[in-house]
C-alpha atoms as a PDB file:
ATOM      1  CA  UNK A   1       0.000   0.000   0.000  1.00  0.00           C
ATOM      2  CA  UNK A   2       1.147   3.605  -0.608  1.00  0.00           C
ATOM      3  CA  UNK A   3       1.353   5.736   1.739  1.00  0.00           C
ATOM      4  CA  UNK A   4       1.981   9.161   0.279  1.00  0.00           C
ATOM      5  CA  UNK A   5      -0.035  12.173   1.012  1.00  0.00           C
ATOM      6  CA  UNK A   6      -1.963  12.718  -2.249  1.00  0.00           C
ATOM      7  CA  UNK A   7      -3.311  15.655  -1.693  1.00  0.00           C
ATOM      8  CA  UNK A   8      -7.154  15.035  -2.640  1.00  0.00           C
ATOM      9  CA  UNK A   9     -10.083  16.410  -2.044  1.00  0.00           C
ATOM     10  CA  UNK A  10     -13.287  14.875  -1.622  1.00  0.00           C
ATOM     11  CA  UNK A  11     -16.981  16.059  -2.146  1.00  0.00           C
ATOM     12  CA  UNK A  12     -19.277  15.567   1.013  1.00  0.00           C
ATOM     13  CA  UNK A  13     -21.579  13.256  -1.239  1.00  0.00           C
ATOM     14  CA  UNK A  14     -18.459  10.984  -1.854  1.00  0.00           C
ATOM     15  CA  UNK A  15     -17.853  11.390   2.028  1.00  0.00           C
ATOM     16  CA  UNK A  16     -20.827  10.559   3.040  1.00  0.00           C
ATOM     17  CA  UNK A  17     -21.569   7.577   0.171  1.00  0.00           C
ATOM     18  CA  UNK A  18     -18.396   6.038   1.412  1.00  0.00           C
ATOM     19  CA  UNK A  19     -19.663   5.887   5.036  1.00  0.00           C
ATOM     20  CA  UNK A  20     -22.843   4.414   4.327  1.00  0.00           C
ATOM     21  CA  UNK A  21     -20.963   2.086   2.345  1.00  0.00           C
ATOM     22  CA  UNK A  22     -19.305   1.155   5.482  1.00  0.00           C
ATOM     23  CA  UNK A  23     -23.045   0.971   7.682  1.00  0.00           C
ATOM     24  CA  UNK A  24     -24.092  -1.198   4.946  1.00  0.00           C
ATOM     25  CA  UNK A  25     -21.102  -3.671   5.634  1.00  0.00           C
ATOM     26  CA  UNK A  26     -18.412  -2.944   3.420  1.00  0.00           C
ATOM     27  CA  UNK A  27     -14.953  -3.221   5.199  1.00  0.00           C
ATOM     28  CA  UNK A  28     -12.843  -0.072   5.785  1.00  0.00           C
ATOM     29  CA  UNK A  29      -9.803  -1.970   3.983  1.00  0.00           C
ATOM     30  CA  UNK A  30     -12.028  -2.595   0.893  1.00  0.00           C
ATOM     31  CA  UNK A  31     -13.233   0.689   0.651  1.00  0.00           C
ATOM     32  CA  UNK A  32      -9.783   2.220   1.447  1.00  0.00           C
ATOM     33  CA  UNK A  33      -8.624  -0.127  -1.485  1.00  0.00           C
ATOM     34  CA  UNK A  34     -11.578   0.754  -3.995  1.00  0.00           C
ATOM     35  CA  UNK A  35     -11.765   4.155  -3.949  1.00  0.00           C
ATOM     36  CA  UNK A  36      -8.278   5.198  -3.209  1.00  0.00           C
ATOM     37  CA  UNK A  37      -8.629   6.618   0.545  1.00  0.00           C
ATOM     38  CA  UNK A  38      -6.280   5.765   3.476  1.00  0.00           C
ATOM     39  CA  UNK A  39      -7.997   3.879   6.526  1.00  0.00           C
ATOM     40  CA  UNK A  40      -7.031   6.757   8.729  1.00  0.00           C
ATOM     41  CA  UNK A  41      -9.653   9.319   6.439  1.00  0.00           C
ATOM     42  CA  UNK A  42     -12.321   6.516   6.217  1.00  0.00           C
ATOM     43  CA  UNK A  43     -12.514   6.438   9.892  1.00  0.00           C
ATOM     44  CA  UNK A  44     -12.519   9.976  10.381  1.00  0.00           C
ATOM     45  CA  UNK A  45     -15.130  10.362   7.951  1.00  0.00           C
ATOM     46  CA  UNK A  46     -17.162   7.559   9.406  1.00  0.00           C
ATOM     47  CA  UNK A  47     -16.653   9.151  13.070  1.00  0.00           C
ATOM     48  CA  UNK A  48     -17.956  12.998  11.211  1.00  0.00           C
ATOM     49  CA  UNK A  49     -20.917  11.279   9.414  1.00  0.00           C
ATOM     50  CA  UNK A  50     -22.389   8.697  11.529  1.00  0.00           C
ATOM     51  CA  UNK A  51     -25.243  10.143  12.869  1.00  0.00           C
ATOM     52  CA  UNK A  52     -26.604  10.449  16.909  1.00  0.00           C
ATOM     53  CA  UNK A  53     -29.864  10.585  18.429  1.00  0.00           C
ATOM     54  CA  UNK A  54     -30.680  14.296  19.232  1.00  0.00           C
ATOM     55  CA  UNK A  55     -33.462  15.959  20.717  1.00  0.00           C
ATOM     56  CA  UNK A  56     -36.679  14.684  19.520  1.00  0.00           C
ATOM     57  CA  UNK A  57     -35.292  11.516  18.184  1.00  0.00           C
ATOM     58  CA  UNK A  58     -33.760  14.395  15.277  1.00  0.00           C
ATOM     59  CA  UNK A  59     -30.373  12.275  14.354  1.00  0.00           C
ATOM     60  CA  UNK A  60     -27.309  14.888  14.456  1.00  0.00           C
ATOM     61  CA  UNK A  61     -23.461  14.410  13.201  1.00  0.00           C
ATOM     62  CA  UNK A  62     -20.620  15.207  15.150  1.00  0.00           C
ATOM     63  CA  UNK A  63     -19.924  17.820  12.873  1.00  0.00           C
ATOM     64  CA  UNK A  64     -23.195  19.422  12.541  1.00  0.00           C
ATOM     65  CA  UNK A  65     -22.841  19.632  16.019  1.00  0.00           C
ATOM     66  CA  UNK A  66     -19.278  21.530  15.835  1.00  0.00           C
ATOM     67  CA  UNK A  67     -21.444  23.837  13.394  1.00  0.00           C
ATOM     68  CA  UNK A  68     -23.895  24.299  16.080  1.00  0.00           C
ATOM     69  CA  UNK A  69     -21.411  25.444  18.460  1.00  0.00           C
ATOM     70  CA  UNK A  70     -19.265  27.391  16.261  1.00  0.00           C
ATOM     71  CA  UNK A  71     -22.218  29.837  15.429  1.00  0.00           C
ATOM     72  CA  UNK A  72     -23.479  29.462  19.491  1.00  0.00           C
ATOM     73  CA  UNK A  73     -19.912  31.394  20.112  1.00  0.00           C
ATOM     74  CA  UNK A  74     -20.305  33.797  17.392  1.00  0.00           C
ATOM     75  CA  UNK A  75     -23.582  34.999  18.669  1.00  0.00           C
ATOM     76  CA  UNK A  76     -22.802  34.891  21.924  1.00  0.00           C
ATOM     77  CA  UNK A  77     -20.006  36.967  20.687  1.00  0.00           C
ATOM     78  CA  UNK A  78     -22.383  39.287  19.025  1.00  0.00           C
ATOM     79  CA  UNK A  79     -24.477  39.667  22.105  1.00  0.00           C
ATOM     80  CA  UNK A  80     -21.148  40.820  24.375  1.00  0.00           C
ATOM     81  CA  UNK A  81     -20.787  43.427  21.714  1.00  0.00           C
ATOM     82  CA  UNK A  82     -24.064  44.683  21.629  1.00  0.00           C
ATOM     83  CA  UNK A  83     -24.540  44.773  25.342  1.00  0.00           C
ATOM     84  CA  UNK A  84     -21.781  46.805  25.579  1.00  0.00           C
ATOM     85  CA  UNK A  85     -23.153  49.287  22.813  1.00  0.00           C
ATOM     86  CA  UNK A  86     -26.446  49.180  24.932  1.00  0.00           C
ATOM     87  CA  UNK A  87     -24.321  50.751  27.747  1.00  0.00           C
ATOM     88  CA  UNK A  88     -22.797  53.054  26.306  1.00  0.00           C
ATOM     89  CA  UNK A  89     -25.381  54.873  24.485  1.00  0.00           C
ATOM     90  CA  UNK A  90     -27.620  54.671  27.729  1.00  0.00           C
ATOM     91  CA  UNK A  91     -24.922  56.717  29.361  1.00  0.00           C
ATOM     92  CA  UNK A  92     -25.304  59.120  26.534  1.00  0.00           C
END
């Protein structure tokens, strides 16, 4: 097997046809051989893609939830910054 960093990049439909490849019972190794991804990216695809019971029995991805959180900061952000514009034109 090669192990040289090749450098591609891959669609999320290929990502996420490759994982449910792998739900439906396909090996990592023959997928890795098939379409020409390492093991190590399968796995991290299949650990970003495999969906989790959320609230309401909605199922969520790991990385829909690092979405999630990434714009809860921002906003929270957001909020510090108009808070402080609140206070400042009260004074005024």
């Amino acid at each position: 097997m090669d192990n040289k960093n090749t450098g591609k990049k891959f669609n999320e439909d290929f990502k996420k046809t490759v994982v449910d490849l792998y739900h439906s019972g396909n090996s990592v190794k023959d997928l890795s051989n098939e379409y020409g991804v390492s093991e190590v990216t399968i796995y991290k695809w299949i650990k970003a893609y495999t969906p989790i019971e959320g609230s309401e029995g909605k199922p969520v991805t790991p990385k829909e939830i690092a979405e999630i959180q990434k714009e809860n900061l921002k906003l929270k952000q957001e909020l510090e910054i108009l808070k402080k514009a609140m206070a400042i034109f009260a004074r005024k």
